[in-house]
N, C-alpha and C. Protein backbone atom coordinates (compact mmCIF):
# COMPACT_ATOMS: atom_id res chain seq x y z
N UNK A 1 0.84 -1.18 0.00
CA UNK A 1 0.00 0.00 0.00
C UNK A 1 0.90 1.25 0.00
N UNK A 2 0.66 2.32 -0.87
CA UNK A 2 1.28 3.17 -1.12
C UNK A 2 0.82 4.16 -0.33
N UNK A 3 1.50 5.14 0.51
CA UNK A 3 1.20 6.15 1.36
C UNK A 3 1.63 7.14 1.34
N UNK A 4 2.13 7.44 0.02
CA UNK A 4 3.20 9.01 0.06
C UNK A 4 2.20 9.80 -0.14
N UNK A 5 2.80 10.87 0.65
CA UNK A 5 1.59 12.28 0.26
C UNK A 5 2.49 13.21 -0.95
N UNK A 6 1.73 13.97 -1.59
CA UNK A 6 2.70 14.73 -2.38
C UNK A 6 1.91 16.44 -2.30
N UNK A 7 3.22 17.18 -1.86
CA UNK A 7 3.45 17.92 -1.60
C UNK A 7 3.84 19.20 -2.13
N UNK A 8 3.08 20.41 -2.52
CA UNK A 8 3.22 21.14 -3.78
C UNK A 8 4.06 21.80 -3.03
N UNK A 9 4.91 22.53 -3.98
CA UNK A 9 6.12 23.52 -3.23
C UNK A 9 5.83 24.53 -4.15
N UNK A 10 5.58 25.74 -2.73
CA UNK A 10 5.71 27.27 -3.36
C UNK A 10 6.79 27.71 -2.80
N UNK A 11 6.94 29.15 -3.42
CA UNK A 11 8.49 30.15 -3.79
C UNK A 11 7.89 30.57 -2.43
N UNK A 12 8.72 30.48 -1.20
CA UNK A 12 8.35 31.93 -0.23
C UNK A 12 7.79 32.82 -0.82
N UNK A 13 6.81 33.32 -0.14
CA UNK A 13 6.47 34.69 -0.36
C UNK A 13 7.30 35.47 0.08
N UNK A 14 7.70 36.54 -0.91
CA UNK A 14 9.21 37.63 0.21
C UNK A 14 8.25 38.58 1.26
N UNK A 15 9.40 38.64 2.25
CA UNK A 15 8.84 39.49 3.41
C UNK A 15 9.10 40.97 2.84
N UNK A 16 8.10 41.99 2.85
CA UNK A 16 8.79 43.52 2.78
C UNK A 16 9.51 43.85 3.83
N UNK A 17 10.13 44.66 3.28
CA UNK A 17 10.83 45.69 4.34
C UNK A 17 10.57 46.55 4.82
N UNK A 18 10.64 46.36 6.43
CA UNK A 18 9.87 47.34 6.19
C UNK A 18 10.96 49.03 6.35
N UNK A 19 10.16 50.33 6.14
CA UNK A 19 10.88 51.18 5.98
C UNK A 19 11.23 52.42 6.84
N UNK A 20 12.51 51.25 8.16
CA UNK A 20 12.40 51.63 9.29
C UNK A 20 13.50 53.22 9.38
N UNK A 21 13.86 53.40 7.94
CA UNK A 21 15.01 54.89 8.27
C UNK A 21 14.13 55.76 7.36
N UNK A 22 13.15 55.83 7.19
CA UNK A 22 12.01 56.72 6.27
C UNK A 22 12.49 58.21 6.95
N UNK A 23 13.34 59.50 5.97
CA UNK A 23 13.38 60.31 6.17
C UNK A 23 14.37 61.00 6.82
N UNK A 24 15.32 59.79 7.08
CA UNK A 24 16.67 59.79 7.52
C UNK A 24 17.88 59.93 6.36
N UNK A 25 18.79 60.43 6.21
CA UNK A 25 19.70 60.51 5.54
C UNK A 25 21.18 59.95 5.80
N UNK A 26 21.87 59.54 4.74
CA UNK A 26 22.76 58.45 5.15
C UNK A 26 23.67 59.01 3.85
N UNK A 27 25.65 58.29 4.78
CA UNK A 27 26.54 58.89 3.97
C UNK A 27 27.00 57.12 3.72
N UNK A 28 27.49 56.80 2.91
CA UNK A 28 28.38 55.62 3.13
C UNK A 28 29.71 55.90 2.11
N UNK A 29 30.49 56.20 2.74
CA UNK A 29 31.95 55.97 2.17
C UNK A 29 32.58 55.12 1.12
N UNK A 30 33.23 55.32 0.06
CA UNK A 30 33.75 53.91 -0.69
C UNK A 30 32.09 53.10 -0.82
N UNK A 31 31.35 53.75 -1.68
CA UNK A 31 29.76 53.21 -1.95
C UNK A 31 29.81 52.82 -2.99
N UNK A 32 30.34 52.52 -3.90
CA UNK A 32 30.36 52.33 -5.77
C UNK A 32 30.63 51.07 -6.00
N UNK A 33 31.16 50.26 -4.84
CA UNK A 33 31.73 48.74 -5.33
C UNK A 33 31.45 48.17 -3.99
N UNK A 34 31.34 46.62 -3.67
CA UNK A 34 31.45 45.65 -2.88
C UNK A 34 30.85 46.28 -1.71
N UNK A 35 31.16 45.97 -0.38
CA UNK A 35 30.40 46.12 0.96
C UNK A 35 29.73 47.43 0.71
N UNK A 36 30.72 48.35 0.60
CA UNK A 36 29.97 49.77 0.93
C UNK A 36 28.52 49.75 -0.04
N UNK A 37 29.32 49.13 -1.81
CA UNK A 37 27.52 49.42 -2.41
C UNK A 37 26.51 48.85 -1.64
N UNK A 38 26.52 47.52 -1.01
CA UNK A 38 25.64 46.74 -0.46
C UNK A 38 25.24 47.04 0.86
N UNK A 39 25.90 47.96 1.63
CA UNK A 39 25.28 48.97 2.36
C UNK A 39 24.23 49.65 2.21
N UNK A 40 24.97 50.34 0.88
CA UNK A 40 24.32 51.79 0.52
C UNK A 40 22.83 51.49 -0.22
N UNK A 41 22.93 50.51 -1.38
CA UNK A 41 21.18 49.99 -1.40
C UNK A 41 20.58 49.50 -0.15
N UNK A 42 20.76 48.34 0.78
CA UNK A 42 20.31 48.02 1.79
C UNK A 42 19.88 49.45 2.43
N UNK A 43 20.41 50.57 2.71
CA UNK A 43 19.79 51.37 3.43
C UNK A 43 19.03 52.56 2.53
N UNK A 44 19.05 52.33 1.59
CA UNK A 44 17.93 53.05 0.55
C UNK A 44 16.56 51.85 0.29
N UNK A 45 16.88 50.70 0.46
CA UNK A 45 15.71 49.84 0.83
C UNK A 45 14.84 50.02 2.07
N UNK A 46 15.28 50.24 2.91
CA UNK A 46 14.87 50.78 4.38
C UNK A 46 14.41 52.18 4.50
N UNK A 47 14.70 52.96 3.74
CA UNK A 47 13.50 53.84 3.44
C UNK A 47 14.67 54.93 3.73
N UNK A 48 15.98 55.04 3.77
CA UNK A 48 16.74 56.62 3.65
C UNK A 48 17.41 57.06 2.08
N UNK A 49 17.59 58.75 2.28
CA UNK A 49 17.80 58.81 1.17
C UNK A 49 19.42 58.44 1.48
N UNK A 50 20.02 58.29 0.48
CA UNK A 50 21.51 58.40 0.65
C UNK A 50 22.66 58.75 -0.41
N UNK A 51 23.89 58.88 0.50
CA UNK A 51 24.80 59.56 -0.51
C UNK A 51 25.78 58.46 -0.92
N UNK A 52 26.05 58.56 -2.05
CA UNK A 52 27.24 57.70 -2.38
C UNK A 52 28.87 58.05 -2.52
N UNK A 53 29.55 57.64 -1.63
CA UNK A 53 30.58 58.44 -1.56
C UNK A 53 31.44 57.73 -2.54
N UNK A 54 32.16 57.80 -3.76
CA UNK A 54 33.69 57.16 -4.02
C UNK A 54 34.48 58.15 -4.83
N UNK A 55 36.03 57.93 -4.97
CA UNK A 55 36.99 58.49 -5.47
C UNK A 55 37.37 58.32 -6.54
N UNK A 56 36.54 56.97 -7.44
CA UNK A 56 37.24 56.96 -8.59
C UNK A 56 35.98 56.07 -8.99
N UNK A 57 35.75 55.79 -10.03
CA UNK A 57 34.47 55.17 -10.67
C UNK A 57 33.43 55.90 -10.96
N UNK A 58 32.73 56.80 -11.13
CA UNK A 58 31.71 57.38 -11.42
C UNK A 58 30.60 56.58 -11.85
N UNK A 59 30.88 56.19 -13.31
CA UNK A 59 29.97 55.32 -13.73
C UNK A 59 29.04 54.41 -12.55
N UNK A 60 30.25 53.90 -12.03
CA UNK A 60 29.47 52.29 -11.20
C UNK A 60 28.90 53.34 -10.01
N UNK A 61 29.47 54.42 -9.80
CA UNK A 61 29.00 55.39 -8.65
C UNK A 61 27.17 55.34 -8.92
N UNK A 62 27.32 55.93 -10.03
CA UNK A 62 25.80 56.28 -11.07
C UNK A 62 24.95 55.19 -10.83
N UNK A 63 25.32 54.07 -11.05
CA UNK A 63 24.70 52.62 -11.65
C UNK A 63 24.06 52.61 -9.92
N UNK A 64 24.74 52.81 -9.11
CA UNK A 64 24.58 52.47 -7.49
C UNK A 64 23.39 53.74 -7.10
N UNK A 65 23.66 54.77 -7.16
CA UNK A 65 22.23 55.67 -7.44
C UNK A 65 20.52 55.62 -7.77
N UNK A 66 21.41 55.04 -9.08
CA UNK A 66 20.02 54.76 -9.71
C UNK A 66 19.37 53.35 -9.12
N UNK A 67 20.29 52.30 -8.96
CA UNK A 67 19.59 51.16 -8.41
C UNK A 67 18.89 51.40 -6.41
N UNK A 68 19.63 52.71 -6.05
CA UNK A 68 18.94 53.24 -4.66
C UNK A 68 17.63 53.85 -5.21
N UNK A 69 17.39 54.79 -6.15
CA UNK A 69 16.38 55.68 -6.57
C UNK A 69 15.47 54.79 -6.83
N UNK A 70 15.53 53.47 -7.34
CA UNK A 70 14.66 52.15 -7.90
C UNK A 70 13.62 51.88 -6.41
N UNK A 71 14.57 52.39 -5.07
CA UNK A 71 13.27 52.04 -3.81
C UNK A 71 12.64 52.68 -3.36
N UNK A 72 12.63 53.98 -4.83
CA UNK A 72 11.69 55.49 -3.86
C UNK A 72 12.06 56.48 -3.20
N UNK A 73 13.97 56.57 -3.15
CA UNK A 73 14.21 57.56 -2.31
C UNK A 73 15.25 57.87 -2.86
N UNK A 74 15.68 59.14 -2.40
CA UNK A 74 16.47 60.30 -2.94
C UNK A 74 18.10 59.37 -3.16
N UNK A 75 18.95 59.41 -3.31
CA UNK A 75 20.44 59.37 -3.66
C UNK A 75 21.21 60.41 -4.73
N UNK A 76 22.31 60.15 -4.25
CA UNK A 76 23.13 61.09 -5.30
C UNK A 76 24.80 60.29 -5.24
N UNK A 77 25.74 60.67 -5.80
CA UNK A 77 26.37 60.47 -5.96
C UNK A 77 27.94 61.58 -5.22
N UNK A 78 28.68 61.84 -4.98
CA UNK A 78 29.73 62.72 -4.59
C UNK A 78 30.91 62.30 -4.49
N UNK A 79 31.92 62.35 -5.58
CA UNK A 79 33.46 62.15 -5.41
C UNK A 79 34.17 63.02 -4.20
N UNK A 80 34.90 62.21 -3.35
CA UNK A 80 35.59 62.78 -2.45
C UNK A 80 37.22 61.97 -2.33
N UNK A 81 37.73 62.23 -1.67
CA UNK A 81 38.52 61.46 -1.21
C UNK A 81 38.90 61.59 0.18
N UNK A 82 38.20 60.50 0.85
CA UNK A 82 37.82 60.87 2.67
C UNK A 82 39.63 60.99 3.31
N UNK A 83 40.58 60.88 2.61
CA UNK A 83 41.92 61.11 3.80
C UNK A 83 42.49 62.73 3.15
N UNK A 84 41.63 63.25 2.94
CA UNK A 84 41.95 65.07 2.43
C UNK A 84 40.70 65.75 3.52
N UNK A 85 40.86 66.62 4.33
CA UNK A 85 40.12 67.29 5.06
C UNK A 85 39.40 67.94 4.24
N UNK A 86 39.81 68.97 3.03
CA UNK A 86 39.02 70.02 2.09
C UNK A 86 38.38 68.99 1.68
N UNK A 87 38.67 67.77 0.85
CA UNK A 87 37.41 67.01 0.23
C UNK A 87 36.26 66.68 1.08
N UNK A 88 36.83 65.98 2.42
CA UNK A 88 35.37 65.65 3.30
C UNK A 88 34.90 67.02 3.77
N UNK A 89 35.12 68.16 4.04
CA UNK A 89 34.50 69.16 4.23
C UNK A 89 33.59 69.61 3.16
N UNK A 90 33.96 69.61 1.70
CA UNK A 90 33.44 69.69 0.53
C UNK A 90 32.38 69.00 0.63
N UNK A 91 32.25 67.83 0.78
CA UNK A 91 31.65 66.57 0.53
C UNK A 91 30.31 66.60 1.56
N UNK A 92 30.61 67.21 2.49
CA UNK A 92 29.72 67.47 3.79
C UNK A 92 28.91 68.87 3.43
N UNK A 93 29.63 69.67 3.11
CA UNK A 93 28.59 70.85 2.76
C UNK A 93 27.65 70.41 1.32
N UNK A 94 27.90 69.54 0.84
CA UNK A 94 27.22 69.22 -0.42
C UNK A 94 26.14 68.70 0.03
N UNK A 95 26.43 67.80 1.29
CA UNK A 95 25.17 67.27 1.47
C UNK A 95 24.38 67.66 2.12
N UNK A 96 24.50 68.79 3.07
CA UNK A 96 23.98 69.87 3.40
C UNK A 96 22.86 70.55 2.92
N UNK A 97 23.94 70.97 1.56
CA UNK A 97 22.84 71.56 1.15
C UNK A 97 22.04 71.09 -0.08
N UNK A 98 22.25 69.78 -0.36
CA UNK A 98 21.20 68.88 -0.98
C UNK A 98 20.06 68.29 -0.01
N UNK A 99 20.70 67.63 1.03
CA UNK A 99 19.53 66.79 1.99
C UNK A 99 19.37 67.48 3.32
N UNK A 100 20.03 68.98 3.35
CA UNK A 100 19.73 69.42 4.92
C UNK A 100 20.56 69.11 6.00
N UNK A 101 20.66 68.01 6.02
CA UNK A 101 21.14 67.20 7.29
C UNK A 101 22.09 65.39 6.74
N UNK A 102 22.61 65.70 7.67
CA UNK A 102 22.95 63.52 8.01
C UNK A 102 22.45 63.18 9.12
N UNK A 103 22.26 61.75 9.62
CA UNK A 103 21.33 60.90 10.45
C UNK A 103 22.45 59.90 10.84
N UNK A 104 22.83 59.39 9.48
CA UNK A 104 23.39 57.92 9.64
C UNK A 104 25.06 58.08 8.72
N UNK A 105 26.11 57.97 9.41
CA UNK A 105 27.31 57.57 8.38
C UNK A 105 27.92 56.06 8.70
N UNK A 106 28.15 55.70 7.75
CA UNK A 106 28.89 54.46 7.22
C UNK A 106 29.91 54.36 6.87
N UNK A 107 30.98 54.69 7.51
CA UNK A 107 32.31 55.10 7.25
C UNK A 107 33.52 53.39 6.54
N UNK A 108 32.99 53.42 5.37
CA UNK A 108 33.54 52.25 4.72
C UNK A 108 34.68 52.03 4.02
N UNK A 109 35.05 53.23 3.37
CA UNK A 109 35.97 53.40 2.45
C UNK A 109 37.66 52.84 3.11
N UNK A 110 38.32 51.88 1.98
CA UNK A 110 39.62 51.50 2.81
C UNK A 110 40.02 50.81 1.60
N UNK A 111 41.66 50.53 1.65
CA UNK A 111 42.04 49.87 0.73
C UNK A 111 43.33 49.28 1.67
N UNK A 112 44.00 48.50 0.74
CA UNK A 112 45.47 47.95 0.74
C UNK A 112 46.54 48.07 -0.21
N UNK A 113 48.15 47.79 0.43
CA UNK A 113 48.99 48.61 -0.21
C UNK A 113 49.68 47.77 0.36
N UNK A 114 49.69 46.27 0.08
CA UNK A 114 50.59 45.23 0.59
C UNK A 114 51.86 45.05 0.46
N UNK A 115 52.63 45.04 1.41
CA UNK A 115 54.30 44.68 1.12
C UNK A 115 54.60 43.87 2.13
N UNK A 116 55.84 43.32 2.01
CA UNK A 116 56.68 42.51 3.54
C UNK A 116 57.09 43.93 4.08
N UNK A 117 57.37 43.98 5.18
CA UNK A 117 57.82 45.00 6.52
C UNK A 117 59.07 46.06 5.66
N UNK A 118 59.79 45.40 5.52
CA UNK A 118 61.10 46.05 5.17
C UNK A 118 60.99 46.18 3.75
N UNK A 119 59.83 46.27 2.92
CA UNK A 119 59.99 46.80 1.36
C UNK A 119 58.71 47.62 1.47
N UNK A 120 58.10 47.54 2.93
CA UNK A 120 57.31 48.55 2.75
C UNK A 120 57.64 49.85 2.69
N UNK A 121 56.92 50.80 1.93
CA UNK A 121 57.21 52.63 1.47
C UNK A 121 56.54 53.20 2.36
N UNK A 122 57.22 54.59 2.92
CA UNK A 122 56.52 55.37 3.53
C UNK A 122 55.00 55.98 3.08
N UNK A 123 54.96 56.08 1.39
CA UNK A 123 54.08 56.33 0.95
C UNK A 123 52.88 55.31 0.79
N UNK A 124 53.48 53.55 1.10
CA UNK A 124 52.04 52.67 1.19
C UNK A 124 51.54 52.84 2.49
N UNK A 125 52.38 53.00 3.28
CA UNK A 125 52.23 53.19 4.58
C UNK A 125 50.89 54.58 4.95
N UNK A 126 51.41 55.40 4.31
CA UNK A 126 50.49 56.98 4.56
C UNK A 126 49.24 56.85 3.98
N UNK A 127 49.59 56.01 2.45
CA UNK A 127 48.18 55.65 1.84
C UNK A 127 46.86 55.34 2.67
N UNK A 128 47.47 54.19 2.86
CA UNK A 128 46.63 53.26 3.72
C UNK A 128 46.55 53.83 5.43
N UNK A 129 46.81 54.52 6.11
CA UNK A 129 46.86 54.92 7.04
C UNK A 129 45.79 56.35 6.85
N UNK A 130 45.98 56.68 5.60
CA UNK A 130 45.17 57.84 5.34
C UNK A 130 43.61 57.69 5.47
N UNK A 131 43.54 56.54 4.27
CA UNK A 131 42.07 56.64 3.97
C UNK A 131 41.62 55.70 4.64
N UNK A 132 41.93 54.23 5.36
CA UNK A 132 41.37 53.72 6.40
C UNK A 132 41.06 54.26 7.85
N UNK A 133 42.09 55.03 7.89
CA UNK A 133 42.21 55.59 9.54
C UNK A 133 41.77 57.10 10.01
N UNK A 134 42.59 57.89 8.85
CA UNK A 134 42.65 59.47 8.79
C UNK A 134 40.89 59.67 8.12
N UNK A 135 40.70 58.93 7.00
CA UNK A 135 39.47 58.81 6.73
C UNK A 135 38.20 59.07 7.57
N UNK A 136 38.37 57.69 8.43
CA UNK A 136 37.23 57.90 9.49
C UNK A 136 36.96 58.65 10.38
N UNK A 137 38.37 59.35 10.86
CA UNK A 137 38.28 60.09 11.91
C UNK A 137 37.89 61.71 11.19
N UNK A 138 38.18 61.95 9.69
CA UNK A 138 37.49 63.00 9.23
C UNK A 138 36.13 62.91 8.92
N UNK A 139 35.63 62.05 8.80
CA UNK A 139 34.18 61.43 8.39
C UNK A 139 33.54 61.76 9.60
N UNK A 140 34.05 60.64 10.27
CA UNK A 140 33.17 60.83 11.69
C UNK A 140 33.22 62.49 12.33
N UNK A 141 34.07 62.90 12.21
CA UNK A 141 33.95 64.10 13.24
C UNK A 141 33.27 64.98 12.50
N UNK A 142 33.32 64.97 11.17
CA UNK A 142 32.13 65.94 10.58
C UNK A 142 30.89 65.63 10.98
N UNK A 143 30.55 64.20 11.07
CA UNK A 143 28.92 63.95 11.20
C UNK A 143 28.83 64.09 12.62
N UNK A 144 29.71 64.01 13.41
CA UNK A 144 29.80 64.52 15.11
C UNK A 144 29.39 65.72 15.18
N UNK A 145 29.95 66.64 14.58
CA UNK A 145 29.80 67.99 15.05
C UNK A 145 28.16 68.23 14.03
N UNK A 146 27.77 67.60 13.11
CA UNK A 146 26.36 67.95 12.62
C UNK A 146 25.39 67.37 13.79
N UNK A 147 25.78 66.41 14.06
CA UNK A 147 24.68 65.88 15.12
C UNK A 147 24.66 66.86 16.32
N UNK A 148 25.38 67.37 17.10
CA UNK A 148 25.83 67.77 18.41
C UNK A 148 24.83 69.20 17.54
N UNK A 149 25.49 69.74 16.54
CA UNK A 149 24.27 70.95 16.02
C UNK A 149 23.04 71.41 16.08
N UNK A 150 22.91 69.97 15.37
CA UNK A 150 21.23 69.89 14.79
C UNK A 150 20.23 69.65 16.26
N UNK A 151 20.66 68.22 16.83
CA UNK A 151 20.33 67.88 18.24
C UNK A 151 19.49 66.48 17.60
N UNK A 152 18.39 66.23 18.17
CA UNK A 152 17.34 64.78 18.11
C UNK A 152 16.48 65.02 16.83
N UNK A 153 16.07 64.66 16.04
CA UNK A 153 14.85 64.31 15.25
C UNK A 153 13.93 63.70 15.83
N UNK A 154 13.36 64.23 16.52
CA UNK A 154 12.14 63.08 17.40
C UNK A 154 11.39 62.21 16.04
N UNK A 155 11.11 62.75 15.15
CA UNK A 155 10.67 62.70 14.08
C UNK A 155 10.96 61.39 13.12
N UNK A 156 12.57 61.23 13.17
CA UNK A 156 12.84 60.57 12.46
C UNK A 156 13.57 59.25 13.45
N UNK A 157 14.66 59.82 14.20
CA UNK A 157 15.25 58.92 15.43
C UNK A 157 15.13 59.03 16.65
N UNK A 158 15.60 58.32 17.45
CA UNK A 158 15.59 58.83 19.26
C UNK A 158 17.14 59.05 19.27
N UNK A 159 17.98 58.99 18.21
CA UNK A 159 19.31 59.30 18.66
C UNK A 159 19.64 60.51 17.58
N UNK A 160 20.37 61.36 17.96
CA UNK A 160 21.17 62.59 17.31
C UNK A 160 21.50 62.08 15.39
N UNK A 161 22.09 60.69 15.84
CA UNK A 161 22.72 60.38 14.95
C UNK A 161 23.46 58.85 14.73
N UNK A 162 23.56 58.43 13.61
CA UNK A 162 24.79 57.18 14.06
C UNK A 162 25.84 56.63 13.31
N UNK A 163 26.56 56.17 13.58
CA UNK A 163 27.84 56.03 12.74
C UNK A 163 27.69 54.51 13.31
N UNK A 164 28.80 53.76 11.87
CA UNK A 164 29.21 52.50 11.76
C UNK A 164 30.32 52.84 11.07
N UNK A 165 31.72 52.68 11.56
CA UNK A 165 32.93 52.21 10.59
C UNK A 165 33.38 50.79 10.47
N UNK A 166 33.33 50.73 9.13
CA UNK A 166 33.80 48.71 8.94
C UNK A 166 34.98 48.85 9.26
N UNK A 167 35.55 48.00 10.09
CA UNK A 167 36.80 47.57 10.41
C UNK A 167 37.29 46.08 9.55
N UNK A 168 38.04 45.43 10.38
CA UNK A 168 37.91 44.24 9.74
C UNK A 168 38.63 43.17 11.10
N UNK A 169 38.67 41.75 10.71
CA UNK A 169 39.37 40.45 11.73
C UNK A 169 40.94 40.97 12.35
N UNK A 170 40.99 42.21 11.20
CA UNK A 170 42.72 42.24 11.40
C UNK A 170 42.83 43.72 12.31
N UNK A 171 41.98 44.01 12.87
CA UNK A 171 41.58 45.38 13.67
C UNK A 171 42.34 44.41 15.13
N UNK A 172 42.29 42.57 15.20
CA UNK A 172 42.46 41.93 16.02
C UNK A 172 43.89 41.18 15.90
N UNK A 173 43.38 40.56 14.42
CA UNK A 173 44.76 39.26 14.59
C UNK A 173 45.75 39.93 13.31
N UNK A 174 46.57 39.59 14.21
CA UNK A 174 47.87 40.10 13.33
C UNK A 174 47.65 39.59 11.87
N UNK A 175 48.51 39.97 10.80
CA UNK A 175 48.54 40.04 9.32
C UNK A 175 50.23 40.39 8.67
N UNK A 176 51.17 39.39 8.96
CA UNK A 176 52.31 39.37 7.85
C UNK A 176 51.96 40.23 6.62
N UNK A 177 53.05 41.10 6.60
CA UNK A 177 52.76 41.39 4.74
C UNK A 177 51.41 42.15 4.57
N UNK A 178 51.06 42.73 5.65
CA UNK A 178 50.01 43.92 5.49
C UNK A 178 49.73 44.81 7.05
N UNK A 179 51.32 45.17 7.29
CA UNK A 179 51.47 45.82 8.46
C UNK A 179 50.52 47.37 8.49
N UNK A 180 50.17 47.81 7.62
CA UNK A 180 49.99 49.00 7.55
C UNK A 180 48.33 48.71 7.11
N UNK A 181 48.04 47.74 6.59
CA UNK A 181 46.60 47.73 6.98
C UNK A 181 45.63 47.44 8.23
N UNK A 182 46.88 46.43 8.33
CA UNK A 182 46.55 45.58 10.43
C UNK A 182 46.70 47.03 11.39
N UNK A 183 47.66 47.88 10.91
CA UNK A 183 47.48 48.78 11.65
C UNK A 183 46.51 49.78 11.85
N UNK A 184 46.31 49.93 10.62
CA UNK A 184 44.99 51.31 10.19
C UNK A 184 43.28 50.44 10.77
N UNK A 185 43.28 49.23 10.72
CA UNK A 185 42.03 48.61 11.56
C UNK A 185 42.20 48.47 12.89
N UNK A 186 43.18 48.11 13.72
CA UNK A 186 43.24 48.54 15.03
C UNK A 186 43.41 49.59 15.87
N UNK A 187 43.39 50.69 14.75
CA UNK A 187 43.33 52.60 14.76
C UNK A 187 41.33 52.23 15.03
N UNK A 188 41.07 52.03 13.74
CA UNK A 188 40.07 52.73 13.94
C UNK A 188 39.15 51.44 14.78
N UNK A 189 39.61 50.73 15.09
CA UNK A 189 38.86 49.82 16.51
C UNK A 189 38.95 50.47 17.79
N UNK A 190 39.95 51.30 18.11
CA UNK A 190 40.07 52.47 19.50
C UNK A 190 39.96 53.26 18.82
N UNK A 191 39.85 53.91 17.76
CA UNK A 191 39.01 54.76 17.33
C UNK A 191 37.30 55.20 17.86
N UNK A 192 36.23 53.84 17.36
CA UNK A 192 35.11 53.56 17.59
C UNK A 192 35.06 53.77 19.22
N UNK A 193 35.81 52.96 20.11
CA UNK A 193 35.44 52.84 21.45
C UNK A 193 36.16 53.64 22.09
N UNK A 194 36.78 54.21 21.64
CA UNK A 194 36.65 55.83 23.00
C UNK A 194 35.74 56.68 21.93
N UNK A 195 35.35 56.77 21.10
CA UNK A 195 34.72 58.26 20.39
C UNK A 195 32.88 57.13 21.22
N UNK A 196 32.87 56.01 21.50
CA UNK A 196 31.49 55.64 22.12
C UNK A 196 31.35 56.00 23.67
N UNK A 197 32.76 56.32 24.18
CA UNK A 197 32.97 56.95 25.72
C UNK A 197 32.62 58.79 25.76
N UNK A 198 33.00 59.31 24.49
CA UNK A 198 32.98 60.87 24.50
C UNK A 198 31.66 60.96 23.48
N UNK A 199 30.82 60.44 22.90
CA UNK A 199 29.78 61.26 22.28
C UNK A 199 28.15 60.73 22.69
């Protein structure tokens, strides 16, 4: 006697999102490629407008825009280069006076400039020390001093404001042959936790 039941299979239904930063504005750093783009839609899915920050790409900058504008909300695009003070100052009054305000930064932008110890250059060294480290701490303190400004959005948040900088495993465990990146992530790991003691 045969007893199998058979069993129709449907596609999940997808869950919406729902659109818990509606009206909030958001920066994400290094936004045009890999984590940061996938940030930067994820939080234009969630209902903020946002900015796309990168230094070189335009195009894919664009492409990342328009696929944020696809969920209903504002984006733009802005070349900077976050380890130059005039650019992130630039970059901050732009958004100013496009969206008013920031809410949320995403301080992502970082690269590598790999060598062994002793063929490393002062200049991979500064690179990478610049825009991983010098980066965030210009990023962040701009959106510090907008928040401390503006004050609460009851409206939109219960907090002033918020920041996330990606770090990475090597903020922890050492890394041969990428001294100057291991270093610039364990910058901005005491970076994050004393600037969470003072703001």
């Amino acid at each position: 006697m045969d007893t199998t039941i058979q069993v129709a299979q449907q596609a999940p239904t997808p869950v919406p999102r729902r659109r818990v930063l509606e009206g909030q504005q958001a920066l994400v750093t290094g936004a045009n490629s890999g984590i940061g783009k996938a940030v930067a839609v994820a939080l234009g899915e969630a209902g903020a407008d946002v900015v796309v920050n990168y230094v070189a790409g335009a195009e894919a900058a664009e492409a990342v825009v328009e696929e944020i504008r696809g969920h209903g909300v504002q984006a733009m695009a802005v070349q900077a280069d976050v380890s130059r003070e005039d650019d992130v100052e630039a970059m901050y009054e732009h958004i100013f006076a496009t969206f008013g305000t920031i809410d949320i930064l995403v301080a992502n932008a970082g690269l590598q400039r790999d060598a062994t110890f002793e063929r490393m250059t002062l200049q991979a060294w500064n690179t990478v020390l610049g825009v991983n480290l010098t980066g965030q701490f210009l990023c962040c303190r701009a959106a510090i001093r907008e928040f401390k400004q503006r004050g609460v959005r009851p409206a939109v948040s219960r907090a002033a404001g918020k920041i996330i900088c990606m770090s990475s495993v090597h903020d922890r465990i050492p890394w041969a042959g990428h001294v100057n990146y291991a270093a610039s992530k364990g910058g901005v790991a005491m970076l994050m936790q004393s600037l969470a003691q003072e703001v």
